[in-house]
Structures are given as C-alpha cells and as structure tokens.
Protein backbone atom coordinates (compact mmCIF):
# COMPACT_ATOMS: atom_id res chain seq x y z
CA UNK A 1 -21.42 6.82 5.82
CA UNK A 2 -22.90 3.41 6.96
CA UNK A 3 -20.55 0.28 6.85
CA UNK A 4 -20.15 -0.67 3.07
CA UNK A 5 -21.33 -3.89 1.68
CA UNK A 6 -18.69 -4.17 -1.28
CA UNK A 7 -14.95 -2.66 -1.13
CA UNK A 8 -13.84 -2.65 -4.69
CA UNK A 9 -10.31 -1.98 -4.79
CA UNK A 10 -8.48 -0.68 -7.80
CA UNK A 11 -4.86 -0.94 -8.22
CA UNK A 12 -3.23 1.13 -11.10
CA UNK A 13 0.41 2.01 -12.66
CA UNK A 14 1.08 4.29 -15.22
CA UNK A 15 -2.40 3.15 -17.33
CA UNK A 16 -4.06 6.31 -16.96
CA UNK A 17 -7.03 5.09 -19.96
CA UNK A 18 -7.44 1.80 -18.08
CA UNK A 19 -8.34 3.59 -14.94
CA UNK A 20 -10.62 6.08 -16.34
CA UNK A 21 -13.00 3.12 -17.93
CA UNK A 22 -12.71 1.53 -13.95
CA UNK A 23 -13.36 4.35 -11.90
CA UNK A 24 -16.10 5.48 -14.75
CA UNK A 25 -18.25 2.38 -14.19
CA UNK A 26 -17.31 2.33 -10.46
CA UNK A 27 -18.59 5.81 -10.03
CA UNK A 28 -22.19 5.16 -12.05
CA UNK A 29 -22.37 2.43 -9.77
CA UNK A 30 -21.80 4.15 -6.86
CA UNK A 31 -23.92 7.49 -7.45
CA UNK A 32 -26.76 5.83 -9.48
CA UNK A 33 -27.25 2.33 -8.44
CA UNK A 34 -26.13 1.08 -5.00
CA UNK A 35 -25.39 4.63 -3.07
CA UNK A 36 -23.93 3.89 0.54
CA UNK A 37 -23.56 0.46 0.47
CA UNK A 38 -20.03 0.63 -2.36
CA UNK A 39 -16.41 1.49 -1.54
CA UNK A 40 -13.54 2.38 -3.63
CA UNK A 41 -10.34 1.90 -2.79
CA UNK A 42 -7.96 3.01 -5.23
CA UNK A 43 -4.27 2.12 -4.73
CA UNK A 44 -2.21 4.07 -7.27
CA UNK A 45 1.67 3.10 -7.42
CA UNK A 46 2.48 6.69 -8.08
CA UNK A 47 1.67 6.76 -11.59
CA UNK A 48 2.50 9.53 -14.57
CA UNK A 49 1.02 12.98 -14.43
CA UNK A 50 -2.15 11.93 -16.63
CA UNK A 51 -3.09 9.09 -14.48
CA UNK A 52 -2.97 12.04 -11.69
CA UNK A 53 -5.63 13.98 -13.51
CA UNK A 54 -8.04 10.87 -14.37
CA UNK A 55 -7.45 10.28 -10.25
CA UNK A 56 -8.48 14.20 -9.37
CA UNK A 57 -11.60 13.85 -11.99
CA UNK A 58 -12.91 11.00 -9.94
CA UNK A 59 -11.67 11.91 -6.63
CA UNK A 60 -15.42 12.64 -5.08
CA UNK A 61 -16.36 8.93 -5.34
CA UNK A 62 -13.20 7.77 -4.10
CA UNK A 63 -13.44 7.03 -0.41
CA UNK A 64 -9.26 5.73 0.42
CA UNK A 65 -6.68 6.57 -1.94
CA UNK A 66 -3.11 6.01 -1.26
CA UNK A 67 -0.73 7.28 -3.95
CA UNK A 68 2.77 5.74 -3.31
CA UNK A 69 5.43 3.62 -4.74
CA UNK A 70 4.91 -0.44 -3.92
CA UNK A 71 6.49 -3.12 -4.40
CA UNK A 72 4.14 -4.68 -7.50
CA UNK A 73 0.57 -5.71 -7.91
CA UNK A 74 0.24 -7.97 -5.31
CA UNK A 75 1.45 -5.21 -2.47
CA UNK A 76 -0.90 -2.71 -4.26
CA UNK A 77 -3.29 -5.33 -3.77
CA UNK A 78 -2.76 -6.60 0.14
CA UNK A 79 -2.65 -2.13 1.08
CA UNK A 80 -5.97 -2.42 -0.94
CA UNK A 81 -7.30 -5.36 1.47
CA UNK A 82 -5.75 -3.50 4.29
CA UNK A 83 -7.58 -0.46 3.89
CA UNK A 84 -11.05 -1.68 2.68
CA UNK A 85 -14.15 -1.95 5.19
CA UNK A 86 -16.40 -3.59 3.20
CA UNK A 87 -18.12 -6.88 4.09
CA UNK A 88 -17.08 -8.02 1.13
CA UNK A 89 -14.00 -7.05 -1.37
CA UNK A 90 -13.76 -7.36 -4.81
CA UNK A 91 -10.84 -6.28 -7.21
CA UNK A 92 -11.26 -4.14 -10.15
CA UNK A 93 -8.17 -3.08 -11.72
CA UNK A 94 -7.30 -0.47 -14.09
CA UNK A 95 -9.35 -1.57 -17.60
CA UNK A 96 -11.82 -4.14 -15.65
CA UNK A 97 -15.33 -3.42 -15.55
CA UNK A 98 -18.33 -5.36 -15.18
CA UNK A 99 -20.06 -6.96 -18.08
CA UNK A 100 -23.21 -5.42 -17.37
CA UNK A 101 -25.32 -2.93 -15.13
CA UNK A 102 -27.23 -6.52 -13.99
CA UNK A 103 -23.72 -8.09 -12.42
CA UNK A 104 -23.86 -6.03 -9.49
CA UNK A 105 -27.86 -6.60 -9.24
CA UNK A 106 -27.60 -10.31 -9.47
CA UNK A 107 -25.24 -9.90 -6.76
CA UNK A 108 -26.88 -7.96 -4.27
CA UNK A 109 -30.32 -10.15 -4.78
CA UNK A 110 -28.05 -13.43 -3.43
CA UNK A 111 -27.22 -10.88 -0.73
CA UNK A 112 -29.80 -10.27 2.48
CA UNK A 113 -29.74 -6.50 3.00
C-alpha cells in the first residue's frame, strides 16, 4: 500500500451502534471512492462483546487497530496520532460521519495529488 493521504482515526468505548455508522461510511469511502490513498485507525478502549463483532465485520478495511484499555479519549486519541501515517489526520469517532459523499471530494480537489 502507497503512503496514505488521510489517516482517519476512530476512537470508540462501549458504543458498539456509533461505530458501526463510522466504520460504515469509512469503509464506502475507502473501497468505492478514494482506494489507497485512506487510512483507518481504529483505537478501541476494549469495549463490550458487541462492539467486538461490529470491529470483526469491518476488520478488512481497517489498516491499525489496537484494542486495549486507555486512559480516556484524549489517550485513545494521541495512540491514534501515534500510529497513523497519513499526510494528513482527521478524527472520526464512534457516531461521526461526514455530511455528504462531496466532503471528502471537496477535500481532495484543494489537495494536489
């Protein structure tokens, strides 16, 4: 795989439907639209057993996952940075998603390929 462009990192605790809209709409994203050029990072603070089976359902488009206890958001956040080789990162927690399909293109057009 060729360096990524955008990290998004995904922190999550115990909010297994939250995740499953996130990594839904990161994994269109990644398969359909931008292929290559998108990371996920998904840093799970060792979660209950249904947030387990959203991660395993999704676990092809994930490229780092680290499933451990931390010490709140913001350390879920800074293993997130830690691990992500994207040019650029941007944080999607469990439940966010982009407005629409056309964020991400806006996006890339402002960036030179």
């Amino acid at each position: 795989m060729k360096t990524p462009i955008i990290s998004f990192v995904t922190v999550n605790l115990n909010n297994h439907v939250g995740l499953e809209k996130t990594l839904s709409a990161l994994s269109v994203i990644k398969n359909k639209f931008y292929n290559n050029t998108i990371e996920i990072v998904l840093i799970d603070g060792n979660s209950h057993p249904a947030d387990q089976l959203v991660i395993e359902s999704y676990k092809t488009d994930i490229d780092v996952l680290i499933i451990e206890k931390d010490d709140g958001i913001y350390d879920a956040m800074n293993k997130g940075i830690l691990q992500a080789t994207g040019s650029f990162v941007n944080f999607m927690n469990s439940g966010d998603k982009f407005h629409s399909k056309e964020s991400l293109t806006d996006l890339f057009n402002c960036i030179d390929l």
